[in-house]
Protein backbone atom coordinates (compact mmCIF):
# COMPACT_ATOMS: atom_id res chain seq x y z
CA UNK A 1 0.00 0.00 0.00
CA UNK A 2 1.64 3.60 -0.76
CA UNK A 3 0.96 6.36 1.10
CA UNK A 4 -1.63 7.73 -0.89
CA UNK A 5 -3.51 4.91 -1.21
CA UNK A 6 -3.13 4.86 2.86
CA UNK A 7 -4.21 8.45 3.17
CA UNK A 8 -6.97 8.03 0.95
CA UNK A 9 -8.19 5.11 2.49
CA UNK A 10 -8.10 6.44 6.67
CA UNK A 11 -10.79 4.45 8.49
CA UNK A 12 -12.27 3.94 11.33
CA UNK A 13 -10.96 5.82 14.83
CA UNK A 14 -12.72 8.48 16.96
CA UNK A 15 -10.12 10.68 17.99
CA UNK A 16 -9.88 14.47 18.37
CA UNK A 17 -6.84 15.74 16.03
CA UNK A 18 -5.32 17.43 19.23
CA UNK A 19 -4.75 13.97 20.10
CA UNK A 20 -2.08 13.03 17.03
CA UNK A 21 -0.26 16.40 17.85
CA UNK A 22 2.21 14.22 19.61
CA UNK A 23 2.90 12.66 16.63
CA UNK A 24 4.80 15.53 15.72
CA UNK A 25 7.32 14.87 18.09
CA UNK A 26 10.69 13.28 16.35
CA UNK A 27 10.93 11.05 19.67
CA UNK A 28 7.17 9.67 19.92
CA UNK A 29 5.14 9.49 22.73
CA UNK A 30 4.60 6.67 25.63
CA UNK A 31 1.46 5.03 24.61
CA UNK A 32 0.51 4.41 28.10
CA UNK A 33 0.07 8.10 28.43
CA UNK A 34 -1.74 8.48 25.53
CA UNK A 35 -4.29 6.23 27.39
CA UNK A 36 -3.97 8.13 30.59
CA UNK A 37 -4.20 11.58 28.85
CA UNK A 38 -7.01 11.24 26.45
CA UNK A 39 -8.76 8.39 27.93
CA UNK A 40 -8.30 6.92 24.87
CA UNK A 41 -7.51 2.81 23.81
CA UNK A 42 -5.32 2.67 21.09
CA UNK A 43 -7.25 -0.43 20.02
CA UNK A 44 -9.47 2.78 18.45
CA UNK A 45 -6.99 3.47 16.34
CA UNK A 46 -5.69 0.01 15.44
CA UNK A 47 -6.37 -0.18 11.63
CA UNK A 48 -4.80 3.35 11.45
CA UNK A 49 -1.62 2.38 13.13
CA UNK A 50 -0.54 -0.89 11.13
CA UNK A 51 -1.49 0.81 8.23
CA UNK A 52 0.98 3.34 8.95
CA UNK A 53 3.47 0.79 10.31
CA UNK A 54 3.36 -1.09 6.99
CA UNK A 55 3.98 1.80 4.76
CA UNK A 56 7.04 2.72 7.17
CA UNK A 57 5.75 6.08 8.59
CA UNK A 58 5.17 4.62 11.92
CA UNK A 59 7.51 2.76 14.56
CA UNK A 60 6.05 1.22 17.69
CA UNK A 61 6.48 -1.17 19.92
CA UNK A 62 4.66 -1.85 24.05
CA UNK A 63 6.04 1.48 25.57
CA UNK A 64 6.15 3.82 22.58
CA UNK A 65 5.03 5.35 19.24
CA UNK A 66 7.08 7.76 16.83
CA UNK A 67 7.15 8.57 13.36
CA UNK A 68 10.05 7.12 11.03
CA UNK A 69 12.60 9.31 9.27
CA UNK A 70 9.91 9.07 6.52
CA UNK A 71 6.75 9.10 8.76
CA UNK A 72 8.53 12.47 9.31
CA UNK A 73 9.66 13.56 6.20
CA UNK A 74 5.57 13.15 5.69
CA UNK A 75 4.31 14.18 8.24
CA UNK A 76 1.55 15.90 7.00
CA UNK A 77 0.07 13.40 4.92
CA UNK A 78 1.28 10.80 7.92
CA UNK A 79 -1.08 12.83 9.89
CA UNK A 80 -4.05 12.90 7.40
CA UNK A 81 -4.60 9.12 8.43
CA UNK A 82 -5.34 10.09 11.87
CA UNK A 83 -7.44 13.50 10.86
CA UNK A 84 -9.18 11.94 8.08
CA UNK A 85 -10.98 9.00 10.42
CA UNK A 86 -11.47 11.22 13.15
CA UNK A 87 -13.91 13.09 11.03
């Protein structure tokens, strides 16, 4: 799947975009304080995040989530995933 296609295609979550804000950090976030801070599962968001993880914008692992050097270097579009099924 390209990133297009992936953009194009955002399903699913009900998030707030304020939320994915911490996406723009370089270093990720803890997702255990995503939970905590938006009372949030990131089961929500599940389709969303393998999506991204497959198309190489997104590292993550139990304790944290970040954007790749290209998750970065798209950002914006990276982010569009997020927006687009929060809407």
């Amino acid at each position: 799947m390209n990133l297009k296609n992936l953009v194009a295609g955002a399903v699913g979550a009900t998030t707030s975009p304020k939320q994915w804000i911490a996406l723009r950090l370089n270093q990720g976030f803890d997702s255990n304080l995503f939970e905590e801070r938006t009372s949030l599962s990131l089961l929500t968001m599940r389709q969303e995040l393998e999506a991204a993880e497959k198309c190489g914008l997104l590292f993550r692992d139990h304790k944290k989530i970040a954007p790749t050097m290209q998750g970065r270097l798209f950002l914006n579009d990276f982010l569009q995933i997020f927006l687009r099924a929060a809407t």
